[in-house]
Protein backbone atom coordinates (compact mmCIF):
# COMPACT_ATOMS: atom_id res chain seq x y z
CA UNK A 1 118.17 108.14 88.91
CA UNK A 2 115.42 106.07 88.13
CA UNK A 3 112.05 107.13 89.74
CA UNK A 4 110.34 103.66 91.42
CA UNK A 5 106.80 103.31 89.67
CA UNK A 6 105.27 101.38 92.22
CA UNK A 7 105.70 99.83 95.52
CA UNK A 8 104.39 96.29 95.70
CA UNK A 9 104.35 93.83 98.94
CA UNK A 10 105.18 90.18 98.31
CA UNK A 11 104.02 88.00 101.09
CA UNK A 12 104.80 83.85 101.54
CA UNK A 13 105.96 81.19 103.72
CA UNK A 14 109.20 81.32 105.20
CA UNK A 15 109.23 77.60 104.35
CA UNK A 16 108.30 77.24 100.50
CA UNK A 17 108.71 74.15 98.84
CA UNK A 18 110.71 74.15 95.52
CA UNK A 19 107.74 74.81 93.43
CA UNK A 20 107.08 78.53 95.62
CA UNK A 21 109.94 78.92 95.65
CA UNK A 22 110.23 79.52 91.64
CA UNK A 23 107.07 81.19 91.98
CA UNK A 24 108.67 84.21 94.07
CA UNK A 25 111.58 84.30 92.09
CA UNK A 26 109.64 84.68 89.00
CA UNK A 27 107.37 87.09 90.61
CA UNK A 28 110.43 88.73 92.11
CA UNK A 29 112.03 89.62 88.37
CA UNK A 30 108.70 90.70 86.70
CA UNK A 31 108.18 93.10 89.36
CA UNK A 32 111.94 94.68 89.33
CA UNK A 33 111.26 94.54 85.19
CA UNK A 34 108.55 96.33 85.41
CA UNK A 35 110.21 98.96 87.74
CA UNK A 36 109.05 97.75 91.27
CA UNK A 37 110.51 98.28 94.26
CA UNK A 38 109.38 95.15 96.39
CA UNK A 39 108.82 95.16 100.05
CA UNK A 40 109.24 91.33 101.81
CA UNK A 41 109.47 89.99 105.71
CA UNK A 42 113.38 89.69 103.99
CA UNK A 43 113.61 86.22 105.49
CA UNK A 44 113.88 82.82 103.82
CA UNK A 45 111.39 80.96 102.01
CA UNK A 46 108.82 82.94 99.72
CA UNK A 47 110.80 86.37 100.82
CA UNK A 48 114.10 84.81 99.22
CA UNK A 49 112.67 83.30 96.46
CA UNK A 50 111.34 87.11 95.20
CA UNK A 51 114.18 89.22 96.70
CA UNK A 52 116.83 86.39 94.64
CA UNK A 53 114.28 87.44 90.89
CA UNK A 54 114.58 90.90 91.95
CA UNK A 55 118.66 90.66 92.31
CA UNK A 56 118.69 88.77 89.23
CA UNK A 57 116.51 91.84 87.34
CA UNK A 58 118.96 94.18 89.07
CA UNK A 59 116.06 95.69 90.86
CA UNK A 60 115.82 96.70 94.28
CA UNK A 61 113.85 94.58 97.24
CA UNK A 62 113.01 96.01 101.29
CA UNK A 63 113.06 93.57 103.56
CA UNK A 64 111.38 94.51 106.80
CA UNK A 65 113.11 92.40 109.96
CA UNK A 66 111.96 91.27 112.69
CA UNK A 67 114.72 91.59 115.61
CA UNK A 68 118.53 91.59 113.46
CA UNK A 69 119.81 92.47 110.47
CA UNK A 70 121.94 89.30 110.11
CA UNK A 71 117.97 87.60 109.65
CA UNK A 72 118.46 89.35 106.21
CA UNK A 73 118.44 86.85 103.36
CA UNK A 74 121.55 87.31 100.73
CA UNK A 75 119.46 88.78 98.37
CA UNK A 76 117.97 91.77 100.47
CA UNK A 77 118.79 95.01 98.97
CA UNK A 78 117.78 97.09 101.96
CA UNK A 79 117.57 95.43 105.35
CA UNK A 80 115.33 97.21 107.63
CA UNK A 81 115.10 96.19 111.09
CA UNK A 82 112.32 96.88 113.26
CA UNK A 83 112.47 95.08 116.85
CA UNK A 84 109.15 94.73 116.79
CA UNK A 85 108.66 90.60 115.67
CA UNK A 86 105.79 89.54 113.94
CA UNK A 87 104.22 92.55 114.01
CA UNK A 88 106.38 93.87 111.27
CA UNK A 89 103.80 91.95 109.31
CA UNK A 90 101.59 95.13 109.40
CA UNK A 91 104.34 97.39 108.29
CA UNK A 92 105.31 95.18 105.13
CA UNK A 93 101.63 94.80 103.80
CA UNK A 94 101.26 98.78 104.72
CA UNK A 95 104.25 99.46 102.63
CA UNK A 96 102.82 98.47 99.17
CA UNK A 97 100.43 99.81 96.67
CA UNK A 98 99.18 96.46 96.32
CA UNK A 99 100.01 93.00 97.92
CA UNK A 100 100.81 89.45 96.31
CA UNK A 101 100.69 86.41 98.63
CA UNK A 102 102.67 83.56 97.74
CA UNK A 103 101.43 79.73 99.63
CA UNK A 104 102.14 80.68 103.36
CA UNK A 105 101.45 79.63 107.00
CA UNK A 106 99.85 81.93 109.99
CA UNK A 107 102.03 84.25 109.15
CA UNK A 108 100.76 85.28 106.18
CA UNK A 109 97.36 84.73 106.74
CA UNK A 110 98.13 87.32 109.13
CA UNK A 111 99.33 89.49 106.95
CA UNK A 112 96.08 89.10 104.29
CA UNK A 113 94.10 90.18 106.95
CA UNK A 114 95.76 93.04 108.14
CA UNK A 115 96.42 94.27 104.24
CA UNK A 116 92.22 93.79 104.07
CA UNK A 117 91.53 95.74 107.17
CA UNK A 118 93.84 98.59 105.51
CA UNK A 119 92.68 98.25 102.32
CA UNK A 120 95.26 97.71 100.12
CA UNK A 121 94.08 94.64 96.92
CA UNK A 122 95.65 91.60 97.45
CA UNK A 123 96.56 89.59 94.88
CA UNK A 124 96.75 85.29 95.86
CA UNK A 125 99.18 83.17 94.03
CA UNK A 126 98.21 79.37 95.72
CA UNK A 127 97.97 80.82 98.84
CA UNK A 128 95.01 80.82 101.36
CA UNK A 129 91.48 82.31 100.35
CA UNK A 130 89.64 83.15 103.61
CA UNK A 131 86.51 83.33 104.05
CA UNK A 132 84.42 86.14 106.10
CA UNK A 133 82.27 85.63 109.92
CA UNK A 134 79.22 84.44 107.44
CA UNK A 135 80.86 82.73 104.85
CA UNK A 136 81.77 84.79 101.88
CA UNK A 137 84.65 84.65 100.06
CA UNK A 138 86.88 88.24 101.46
CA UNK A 139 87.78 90.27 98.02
CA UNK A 140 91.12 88.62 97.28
CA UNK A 141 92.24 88.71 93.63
CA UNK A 142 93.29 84.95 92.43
CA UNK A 143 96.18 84.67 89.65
CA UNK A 144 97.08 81.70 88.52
CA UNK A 145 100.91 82.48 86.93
CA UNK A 146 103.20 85.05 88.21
CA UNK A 147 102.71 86.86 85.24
CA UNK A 148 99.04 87.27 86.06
CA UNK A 149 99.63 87.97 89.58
CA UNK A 150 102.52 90.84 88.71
CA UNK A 151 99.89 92.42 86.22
CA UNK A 152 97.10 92.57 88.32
CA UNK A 153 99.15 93.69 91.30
CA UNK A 154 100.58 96.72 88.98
CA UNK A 155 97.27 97.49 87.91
CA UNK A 156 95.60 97.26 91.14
CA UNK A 157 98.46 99.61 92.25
CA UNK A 158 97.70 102.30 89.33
CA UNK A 159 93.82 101.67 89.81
CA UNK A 160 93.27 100.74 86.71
CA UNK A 161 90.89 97.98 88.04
CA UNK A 162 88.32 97.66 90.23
CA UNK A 163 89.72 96.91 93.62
CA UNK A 164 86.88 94.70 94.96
CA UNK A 165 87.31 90.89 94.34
CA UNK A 166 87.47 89.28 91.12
CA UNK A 167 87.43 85.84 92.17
CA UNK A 168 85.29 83.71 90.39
């Protein structure tokens, strides 16, 4: 059996356009390449696009439910319900060594800020960049290609880097 490096979160809109979409997915199979397990919301959107590259890598993805397991997209490996609705949102970004955010609505802005208060890196792939009560950037980490945001997120993970922002 095959010992799971690292746990990363993914974290997106449930409504991507096509272009997200293709983001996740690519994100999805670098991450089950590199030996990943990923943790999603397991919905549509974002969380599809990432739990369909991590099927196609023949990795393995979480997704953590709000109310049903039938919520599950198809390419789920483990469907996890939790009863609990949104607030599941602090049990995927709690899950991960490190966090990528993929575009995304409240929702995930929610979930940026709860991964920040924890302190676990984020990693932002087109997504939202916050800024703090006076004005300062928070300490999100911007990528620009999934293949950036996987190796930073695997990096963070290991601490190989330094954990504070490196935004420009």
């Amino acid at each position: 059996m095959n010992a799971v490096k690292r746990i990363i979160s993914v974290i997106g809109t449930s409504t991507a356009t096509p272009e997200q979409y293709v983001l996740a997915r690519r994100v999805g199979r670098l991450l089950a390449e590199a030996g990943a397990l990923v943790v999603c919301g397991g919905k549509g959107g974002v969380m599809e696009g990432v739990c369909r590259g991590v099927s196609d890598a023949g990795g393995a993805s979480v997704g953590i439910l709000p109310e049903k397991r039938s919520e599950a997209n198809p390419y789920v490996t483990i469907p996890i319900t939790t009863g609990i609705g949104e607030a599941r949102n602090v049990v995927v970004v709690s899950s991960g060594d490190a966090v990528i955010s993929i575009g995304g609505g409240p929702g995930t802005l929610s979930e940026i800020g709860f991964a920040l208060k924890i302190g676990k890196p984020v990693v932002s792939l087109h997504t939202w960049l916050p800024l703090d009560e006076n004005g300062a950037k928070t300490p999100l980490h911007e990528a620009e290609s999934p293949e950036d945001a996987v190796a930073l997120a695997l990096r963070l993970a290991e601490g190989e880097c330094d954990r504070g922002a490196l935004r420009s």
